[in-house]
Protein backbone atom coordinates (compact mmCIF):
# COMPACT_ATOMS: atom_id res chain seq x y z
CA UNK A 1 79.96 71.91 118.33
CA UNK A 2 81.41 74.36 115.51
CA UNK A 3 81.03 78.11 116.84
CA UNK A 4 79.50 80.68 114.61
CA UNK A 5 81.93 83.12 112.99
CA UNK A 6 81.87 86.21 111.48
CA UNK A 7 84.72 86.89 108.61
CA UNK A 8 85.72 90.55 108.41
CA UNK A 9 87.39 91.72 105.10
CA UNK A 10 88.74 95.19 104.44
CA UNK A 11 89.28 95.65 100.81
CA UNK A 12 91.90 97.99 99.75
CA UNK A 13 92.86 99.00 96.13
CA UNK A 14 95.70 96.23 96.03
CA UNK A 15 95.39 94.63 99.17
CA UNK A 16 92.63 92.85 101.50
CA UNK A 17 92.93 92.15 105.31
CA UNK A 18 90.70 89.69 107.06
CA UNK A 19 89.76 88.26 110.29
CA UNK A 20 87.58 85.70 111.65
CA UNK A 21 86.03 86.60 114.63
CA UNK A 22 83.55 84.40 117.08
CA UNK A 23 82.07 85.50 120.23
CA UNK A 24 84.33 86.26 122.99
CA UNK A 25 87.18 85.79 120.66
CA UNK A 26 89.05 86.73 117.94
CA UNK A 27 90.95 84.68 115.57
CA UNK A 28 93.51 84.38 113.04
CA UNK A 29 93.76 87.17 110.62
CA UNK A 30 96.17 88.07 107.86
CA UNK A 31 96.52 89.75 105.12
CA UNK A 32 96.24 89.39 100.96
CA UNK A 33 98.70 91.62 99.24
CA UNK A 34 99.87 93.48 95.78
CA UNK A 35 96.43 92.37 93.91
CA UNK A 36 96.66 92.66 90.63
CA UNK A 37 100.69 93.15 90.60
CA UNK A 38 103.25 91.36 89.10
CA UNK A 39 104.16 88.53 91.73
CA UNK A 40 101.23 89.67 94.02
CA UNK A 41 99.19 87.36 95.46
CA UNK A 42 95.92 87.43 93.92
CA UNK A 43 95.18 88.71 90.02
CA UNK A 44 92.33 90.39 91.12
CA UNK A 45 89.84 90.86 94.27
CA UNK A 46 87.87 87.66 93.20
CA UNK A 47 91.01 85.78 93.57
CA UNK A 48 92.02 87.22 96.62
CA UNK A 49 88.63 86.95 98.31
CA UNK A 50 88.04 83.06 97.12
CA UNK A 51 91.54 82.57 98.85
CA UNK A 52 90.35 83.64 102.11
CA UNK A 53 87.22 81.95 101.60
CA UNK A 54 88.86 78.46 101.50
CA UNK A 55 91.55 79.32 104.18
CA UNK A 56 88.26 78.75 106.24
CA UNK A 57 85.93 76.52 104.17
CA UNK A 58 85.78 74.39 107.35
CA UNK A 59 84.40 76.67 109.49
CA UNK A 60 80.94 77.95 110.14
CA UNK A 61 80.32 81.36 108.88
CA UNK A 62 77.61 83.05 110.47
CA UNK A 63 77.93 86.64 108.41
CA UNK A 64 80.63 88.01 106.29
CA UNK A 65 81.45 92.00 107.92
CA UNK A 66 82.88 94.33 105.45
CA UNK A 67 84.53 97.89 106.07
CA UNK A 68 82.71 100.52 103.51
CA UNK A 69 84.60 103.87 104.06
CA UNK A 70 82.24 106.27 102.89
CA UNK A 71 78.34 105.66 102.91
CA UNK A 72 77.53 109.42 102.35
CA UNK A 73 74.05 110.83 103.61
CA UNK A 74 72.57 107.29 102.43
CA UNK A 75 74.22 104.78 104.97
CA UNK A 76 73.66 106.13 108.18
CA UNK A 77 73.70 102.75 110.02
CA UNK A 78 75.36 99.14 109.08
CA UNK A 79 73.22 97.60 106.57
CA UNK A 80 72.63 94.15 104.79
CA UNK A 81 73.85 94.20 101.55
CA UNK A 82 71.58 93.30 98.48
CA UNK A 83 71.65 94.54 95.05
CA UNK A 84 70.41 97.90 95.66
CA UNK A 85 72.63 98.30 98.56
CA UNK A 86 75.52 97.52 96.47
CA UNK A 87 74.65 100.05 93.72
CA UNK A 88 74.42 102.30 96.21
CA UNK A 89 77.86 102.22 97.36
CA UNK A 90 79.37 101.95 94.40
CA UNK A 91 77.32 105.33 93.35
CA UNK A 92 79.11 106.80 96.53
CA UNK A 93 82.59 106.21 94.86
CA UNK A 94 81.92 109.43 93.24
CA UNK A 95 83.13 110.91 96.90
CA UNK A 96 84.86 108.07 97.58
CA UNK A 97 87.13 107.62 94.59
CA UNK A 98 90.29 105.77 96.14
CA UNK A 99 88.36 104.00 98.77
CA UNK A 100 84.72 102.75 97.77
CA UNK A 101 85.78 100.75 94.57
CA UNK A 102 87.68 98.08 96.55
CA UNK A 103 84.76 97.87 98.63
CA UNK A 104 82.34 97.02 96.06
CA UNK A 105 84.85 94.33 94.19
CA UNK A 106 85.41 92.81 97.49
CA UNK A 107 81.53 92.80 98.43
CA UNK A 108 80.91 91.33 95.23
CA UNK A 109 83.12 88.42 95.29
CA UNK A 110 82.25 87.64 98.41
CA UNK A 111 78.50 87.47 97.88
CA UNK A 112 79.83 85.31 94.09
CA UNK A 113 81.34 83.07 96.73
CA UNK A 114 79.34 82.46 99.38
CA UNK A 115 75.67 83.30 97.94
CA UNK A 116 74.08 82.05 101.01
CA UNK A 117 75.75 83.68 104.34
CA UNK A 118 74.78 87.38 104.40
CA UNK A 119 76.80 90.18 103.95
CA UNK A 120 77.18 93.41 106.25
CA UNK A 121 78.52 96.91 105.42
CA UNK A 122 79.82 98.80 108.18
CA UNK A 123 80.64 102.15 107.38
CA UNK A 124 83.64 104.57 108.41
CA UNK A 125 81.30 107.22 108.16
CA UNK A 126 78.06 106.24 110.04
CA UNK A 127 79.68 106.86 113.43
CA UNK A 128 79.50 111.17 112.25
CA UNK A 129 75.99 110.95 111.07
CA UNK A 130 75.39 112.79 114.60
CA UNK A 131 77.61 115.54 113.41
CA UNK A 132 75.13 118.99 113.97
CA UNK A 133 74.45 121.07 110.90
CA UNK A 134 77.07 123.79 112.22
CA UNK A 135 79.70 120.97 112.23
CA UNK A 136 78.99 119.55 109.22
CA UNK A 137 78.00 122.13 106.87
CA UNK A 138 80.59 123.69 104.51
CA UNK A 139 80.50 127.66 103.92
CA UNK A 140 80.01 127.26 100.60
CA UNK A 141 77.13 128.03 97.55
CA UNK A 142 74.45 126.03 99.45
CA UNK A 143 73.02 124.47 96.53
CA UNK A 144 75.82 123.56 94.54
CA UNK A 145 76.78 121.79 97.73
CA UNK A 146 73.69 119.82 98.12
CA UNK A 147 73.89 118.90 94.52
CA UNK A 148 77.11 117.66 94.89
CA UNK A 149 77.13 115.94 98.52
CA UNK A 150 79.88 118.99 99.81
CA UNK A 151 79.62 118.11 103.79
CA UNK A 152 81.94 117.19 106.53
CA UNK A 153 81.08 113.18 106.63
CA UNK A 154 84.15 112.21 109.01
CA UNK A 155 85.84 108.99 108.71
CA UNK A 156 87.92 106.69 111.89
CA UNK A 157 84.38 106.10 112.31
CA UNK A 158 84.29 101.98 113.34
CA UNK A 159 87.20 102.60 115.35
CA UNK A 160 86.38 105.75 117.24
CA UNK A 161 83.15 103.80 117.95
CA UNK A 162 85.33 101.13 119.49
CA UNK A 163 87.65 102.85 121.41
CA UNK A 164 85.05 105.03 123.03
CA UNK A 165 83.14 102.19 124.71
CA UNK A 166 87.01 101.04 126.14
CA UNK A 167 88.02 104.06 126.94
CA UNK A 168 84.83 104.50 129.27
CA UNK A 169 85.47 100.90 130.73
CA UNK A 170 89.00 101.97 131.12
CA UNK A 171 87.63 104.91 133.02
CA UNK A 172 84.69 103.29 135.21
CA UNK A 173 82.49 105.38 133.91
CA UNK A 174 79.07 105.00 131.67
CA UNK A 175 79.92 105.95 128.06
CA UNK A 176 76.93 108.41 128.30
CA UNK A 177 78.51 110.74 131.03
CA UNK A 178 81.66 111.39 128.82
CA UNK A 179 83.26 114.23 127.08
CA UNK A 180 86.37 112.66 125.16
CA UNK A 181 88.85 113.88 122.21
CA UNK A 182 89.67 110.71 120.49
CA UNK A 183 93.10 111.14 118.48
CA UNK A 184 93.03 107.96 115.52
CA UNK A 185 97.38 108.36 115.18
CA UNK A 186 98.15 106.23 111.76
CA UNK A 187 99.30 106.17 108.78
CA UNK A 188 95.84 108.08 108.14
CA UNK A 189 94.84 110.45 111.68
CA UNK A 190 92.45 112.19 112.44
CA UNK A 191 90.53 114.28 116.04
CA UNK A 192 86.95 113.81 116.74
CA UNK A 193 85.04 115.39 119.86
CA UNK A 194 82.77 112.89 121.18
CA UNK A 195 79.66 114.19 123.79
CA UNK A 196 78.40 111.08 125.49
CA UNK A 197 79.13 108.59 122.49
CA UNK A 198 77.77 110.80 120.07
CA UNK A 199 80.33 112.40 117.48
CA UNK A 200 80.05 116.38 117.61
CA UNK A 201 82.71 117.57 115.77
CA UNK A 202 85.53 115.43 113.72
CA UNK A 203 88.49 116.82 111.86
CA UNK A 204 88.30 114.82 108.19
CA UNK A 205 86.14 116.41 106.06
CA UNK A 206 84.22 115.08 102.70
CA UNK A 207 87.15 113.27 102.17
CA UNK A 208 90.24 111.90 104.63
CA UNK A 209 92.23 114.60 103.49
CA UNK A 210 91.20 117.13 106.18
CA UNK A 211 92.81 117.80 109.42
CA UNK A 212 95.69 116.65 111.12
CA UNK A 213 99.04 115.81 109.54
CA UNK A 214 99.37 112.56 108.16
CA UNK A 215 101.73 110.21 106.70
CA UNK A 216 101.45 111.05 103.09
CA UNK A 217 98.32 113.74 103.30
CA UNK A 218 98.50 117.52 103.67
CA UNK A 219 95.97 117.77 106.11
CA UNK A 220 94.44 121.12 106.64
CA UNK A 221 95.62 123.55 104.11
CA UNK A 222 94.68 126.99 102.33
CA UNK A 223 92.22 125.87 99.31
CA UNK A 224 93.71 128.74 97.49
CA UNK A 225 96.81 126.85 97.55
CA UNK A 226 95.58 124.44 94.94
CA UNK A 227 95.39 127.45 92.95
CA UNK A 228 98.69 128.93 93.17
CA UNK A 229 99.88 125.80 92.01
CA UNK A 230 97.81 125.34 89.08
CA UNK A 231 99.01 129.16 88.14
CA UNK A 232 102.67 129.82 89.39
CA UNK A 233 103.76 125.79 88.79
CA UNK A 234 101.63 124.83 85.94
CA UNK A 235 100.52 121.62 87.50
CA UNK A 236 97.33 120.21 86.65
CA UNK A 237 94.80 119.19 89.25
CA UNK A 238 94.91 115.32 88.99
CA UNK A 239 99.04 116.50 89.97
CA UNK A 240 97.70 118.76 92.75
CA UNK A 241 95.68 115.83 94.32
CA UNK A 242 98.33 113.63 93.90
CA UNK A 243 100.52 115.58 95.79
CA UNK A 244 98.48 116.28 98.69
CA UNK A 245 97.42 112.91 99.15
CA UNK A 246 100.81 110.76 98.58
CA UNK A 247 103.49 113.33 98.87
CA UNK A 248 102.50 115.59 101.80
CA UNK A 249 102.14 114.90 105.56
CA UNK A 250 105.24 113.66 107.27
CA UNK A 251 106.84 112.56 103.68
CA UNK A 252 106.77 116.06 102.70
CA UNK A 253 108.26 117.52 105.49
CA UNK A 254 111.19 115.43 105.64
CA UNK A 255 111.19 112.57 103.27
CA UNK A 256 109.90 109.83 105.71
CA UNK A 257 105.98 108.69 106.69
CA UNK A 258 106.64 106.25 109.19
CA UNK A 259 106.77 108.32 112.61
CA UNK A 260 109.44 105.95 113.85
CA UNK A 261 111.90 106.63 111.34
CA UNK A 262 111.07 110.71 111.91
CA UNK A 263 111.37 110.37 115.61
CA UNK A 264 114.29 108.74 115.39
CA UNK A 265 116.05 111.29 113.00
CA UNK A 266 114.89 113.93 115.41
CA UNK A 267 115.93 112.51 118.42
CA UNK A 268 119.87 112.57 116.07
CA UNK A 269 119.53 116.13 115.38
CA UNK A 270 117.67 116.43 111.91
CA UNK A 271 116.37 119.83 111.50
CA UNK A 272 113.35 118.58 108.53
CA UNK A 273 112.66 115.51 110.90
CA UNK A 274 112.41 118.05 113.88
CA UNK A 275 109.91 120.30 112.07
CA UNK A 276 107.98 117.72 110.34
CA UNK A 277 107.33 116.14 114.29
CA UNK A 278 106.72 119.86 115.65
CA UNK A 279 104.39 120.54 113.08
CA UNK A 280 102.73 117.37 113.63
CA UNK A 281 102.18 117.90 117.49
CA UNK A 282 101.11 121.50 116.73
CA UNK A 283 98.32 120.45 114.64
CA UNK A 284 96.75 117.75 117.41
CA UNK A 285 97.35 120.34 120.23
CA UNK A 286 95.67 123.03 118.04
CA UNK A 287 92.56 120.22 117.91
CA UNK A 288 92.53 119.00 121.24
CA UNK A 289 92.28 122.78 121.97
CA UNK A 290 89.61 123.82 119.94
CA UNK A 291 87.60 120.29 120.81
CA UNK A 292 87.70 121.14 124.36
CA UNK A 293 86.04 124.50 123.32
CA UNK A 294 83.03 122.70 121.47
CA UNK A 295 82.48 120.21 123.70
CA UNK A 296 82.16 122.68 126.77
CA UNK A 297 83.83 119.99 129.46
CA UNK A 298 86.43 117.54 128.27
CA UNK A 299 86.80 114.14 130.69
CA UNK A 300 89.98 112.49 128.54
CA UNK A 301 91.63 112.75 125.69
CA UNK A 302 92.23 109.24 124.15
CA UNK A 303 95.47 108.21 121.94
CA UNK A 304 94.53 104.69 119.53
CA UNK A 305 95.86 103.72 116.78
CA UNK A 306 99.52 102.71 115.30
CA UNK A 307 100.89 106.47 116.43
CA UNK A 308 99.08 107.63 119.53
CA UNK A 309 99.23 103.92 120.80
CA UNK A 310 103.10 103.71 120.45
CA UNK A 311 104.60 107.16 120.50
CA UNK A 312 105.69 108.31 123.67
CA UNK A 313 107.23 111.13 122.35
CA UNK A 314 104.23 112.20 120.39
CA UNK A 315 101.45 112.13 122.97
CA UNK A 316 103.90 114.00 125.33
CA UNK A 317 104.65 116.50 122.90
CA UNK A 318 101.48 116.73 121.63
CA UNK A 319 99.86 117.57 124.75
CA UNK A 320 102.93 120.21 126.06
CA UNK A 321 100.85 123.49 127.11
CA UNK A 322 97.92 122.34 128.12
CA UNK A 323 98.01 122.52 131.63
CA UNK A 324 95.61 125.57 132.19
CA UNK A 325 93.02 122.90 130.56
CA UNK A 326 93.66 120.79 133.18
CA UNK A 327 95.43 117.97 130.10
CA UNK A 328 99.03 116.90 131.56
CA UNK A 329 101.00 114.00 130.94
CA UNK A 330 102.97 112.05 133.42
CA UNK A 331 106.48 111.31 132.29
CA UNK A 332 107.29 107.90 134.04
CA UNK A 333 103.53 106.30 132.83
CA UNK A 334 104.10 107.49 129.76
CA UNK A 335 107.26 106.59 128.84
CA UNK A 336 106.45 102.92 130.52
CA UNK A 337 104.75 101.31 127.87
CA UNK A 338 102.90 98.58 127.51
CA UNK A 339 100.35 97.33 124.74
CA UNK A 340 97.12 97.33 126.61
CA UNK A 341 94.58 100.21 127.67
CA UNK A 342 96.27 102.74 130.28
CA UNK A 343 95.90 106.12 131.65
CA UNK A 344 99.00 108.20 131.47
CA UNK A 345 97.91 111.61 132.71
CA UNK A 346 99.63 113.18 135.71
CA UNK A 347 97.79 112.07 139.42
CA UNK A 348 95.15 114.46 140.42
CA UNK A 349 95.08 116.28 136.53
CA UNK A 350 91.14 117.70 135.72
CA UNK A 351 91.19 115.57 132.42
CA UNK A 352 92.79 112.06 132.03
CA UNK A 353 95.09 111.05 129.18
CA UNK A 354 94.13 107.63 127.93
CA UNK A 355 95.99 105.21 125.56
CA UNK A 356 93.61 102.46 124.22
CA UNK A 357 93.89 100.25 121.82
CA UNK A 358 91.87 100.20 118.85
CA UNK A 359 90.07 97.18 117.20
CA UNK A 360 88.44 97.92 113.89
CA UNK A 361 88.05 94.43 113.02
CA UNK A 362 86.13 93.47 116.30
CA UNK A 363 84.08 96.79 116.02
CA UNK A 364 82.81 95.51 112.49
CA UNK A 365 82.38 91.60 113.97
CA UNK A 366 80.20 93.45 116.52
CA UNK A 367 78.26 95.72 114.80
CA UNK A 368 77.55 92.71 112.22
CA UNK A 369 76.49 90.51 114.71
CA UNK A 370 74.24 92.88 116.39
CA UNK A 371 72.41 94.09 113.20
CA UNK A 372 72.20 90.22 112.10
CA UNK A 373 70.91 89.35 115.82
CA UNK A 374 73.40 87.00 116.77
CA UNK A 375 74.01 85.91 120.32
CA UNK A 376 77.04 86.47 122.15
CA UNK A 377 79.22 89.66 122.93
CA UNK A 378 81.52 89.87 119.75
């Protein structure tokens, strides 16, 4: 007999990544690229979802699962999406601008093209609805913020959720007893302090520009900066944001966003590769720091993601100085690889450093299944 499945989609602005998933397994994935381009593969995200759609026409799809990145004060929780819940997060592209319109063209041409099997949004932000007041609340004019939706909302949300629940099987221990630092290390990265699976503190702010270094994106940064540029270079805003998001991070340092190429160059002596890599490893040590402070007692810190799941060099560098906290990194287990969940911390240290892999697509599958009431452990 046919098994249920649950299709995942992640919609970006010219691309859309899927996977079917059934219980106690995941499938084949893949990816749909340059929509709308020249020589892309679909004209548009109708196209591009009906050609995922009958890649598995033969199968039995229990639920479609889609990643929503920002679902504001509103989406607290996954939700089944209807017309109202649709409206709703395409309203939210207001904070959302580069992330929530894909989402809603991808939501709608999957519900166009498969009217009966229900859809799911799972949101990057629900995971940081937990986030106290003194976490989440901005310094600013109080009402102009509330009029506006100004508020740390977090994002790595789906896979910080996932990652916790291995990290604490990878430890032996009941999610509910832990303290962990989570460090998402991509293209995109971000810190978030998690007390006993709840999120307390996280480093992205109203948007994913906050925080640690990244690829292309300044990170944290003096807001009066904006201004100087506006003033001293004449640049307009819409060239302001355009530089912190796509020509900052790593690429501004030195040219290159993919940590492999900077490592390398640093590793051959490049002084702009060097600093670009110390600055990124200041940043996460300056987090992991203050994250230990909020959360009181720290049991791990956990690398995921593309970076902290491959980058030797990065999680030992990151985590240089540290000892007094009781965070040190064994050499040999670090260095030793491997693709699966590990502990590389020295023998005996206070707090363990974890490397887990992260599953965003199985998170969603999971959290669709659950909210749907399917049987199984997705």
């Amino acid at each position: 007999m046919a098994q249920d499945a649950v299709l995942v989609l992640n919609a970006g602005s010219s691309s859309l990544k899927y996977r079917l998933v059934t219980a106690g397994d995941v499938g084949e994935g893949g990816i749909v690229e340059r929509i709308g381009e020249p020589g892309g593969d679909a004209e548009d995200h109708a196209h591009a979802v009906g050609v995922v759609v009958d890649r598995f026409r033969d199968r039995r799809l229990a639920a479609i699962g889609h990643r929503v990145v920002h679902g504001g004060d509103r989406y607290r929780s996954p939700v089944r999406v209807d017309d109202d819940v649709l409206d709703g997060i395409e309203a939210l592209s207001e904070l959302a601008p580069l992330h929530n319109p894909p989402a809603v063209a991808g939501l709608r041409a999957a519900r166009a093209a498969l009217p009966e099997v229900p859809q799911v949004a799972v949101f990057d932000t629900a995971f940081h609805a937990t986030l106290p007041p003194a976490a989440s609340t901005y310094a600013l004019d109080r009402e102009l913020a509330a009029r506006y939706g100004i508020r740390r909302y977090g994002f790595h949300g789906i896979s910080v959720r996932y990652v916790v629940a291995a990290a604490a099987a990878l430890l032996g221990r009941p999610v509910r007893e832990l303290n962990l630092v989570v460090l998402h290390l991509g293209n995109g990265a971000s810190a978030t302090a998690v007390a006993g699976g709840s999120s307390v503190d996280t480093s992205m702010g109203m948007t994913p520009l906050e925080g640690l270094v990244m690829g292309t994106r300044t990170g944290d940064i003096d807001p009066a900066v904006a201004f100087h540029l506006t003033r001293v270079a004449g640049l307009s805003l819409g060239d302001v944001e355009d530089r912190y998001q796509h020509h900052a991070g790593l690429a501004g340092l030195c040219g290159d966003n993919d940590m492999r190429t900077v490592q390398s160059r640093a590793q051959a002596g490049d002084p702009d590769a060097e600093l670009a890599l110390d600055v990124y490893c200041h940043r996460i040590r300056k987090y992991v720091g203050a994250y230990h402070a909020v959360l009181g007692r720290l049991d791990a810190v956990v690398f995921t993601a593309g970076v902290g799941e491959h980058s030797a060099i990065v999680r030992q560098r990151s985590m240089e100085g540290l000892d007094a906290l009781g965070i040190s990194v064994d050499a040999e287990r670090n260095a030793a690889g491997g693709s699966g969940a590990r502990v590389v911390s020295s023998a005996g240290a206070r707090v363990a450093v974890c490397v887990v892999p992260t599953d965003e697509e199985r998170s969603i599958a999971q959290e669709t299944a659950t909210l749907l009431g399917l049987p199984g452990e997705w």
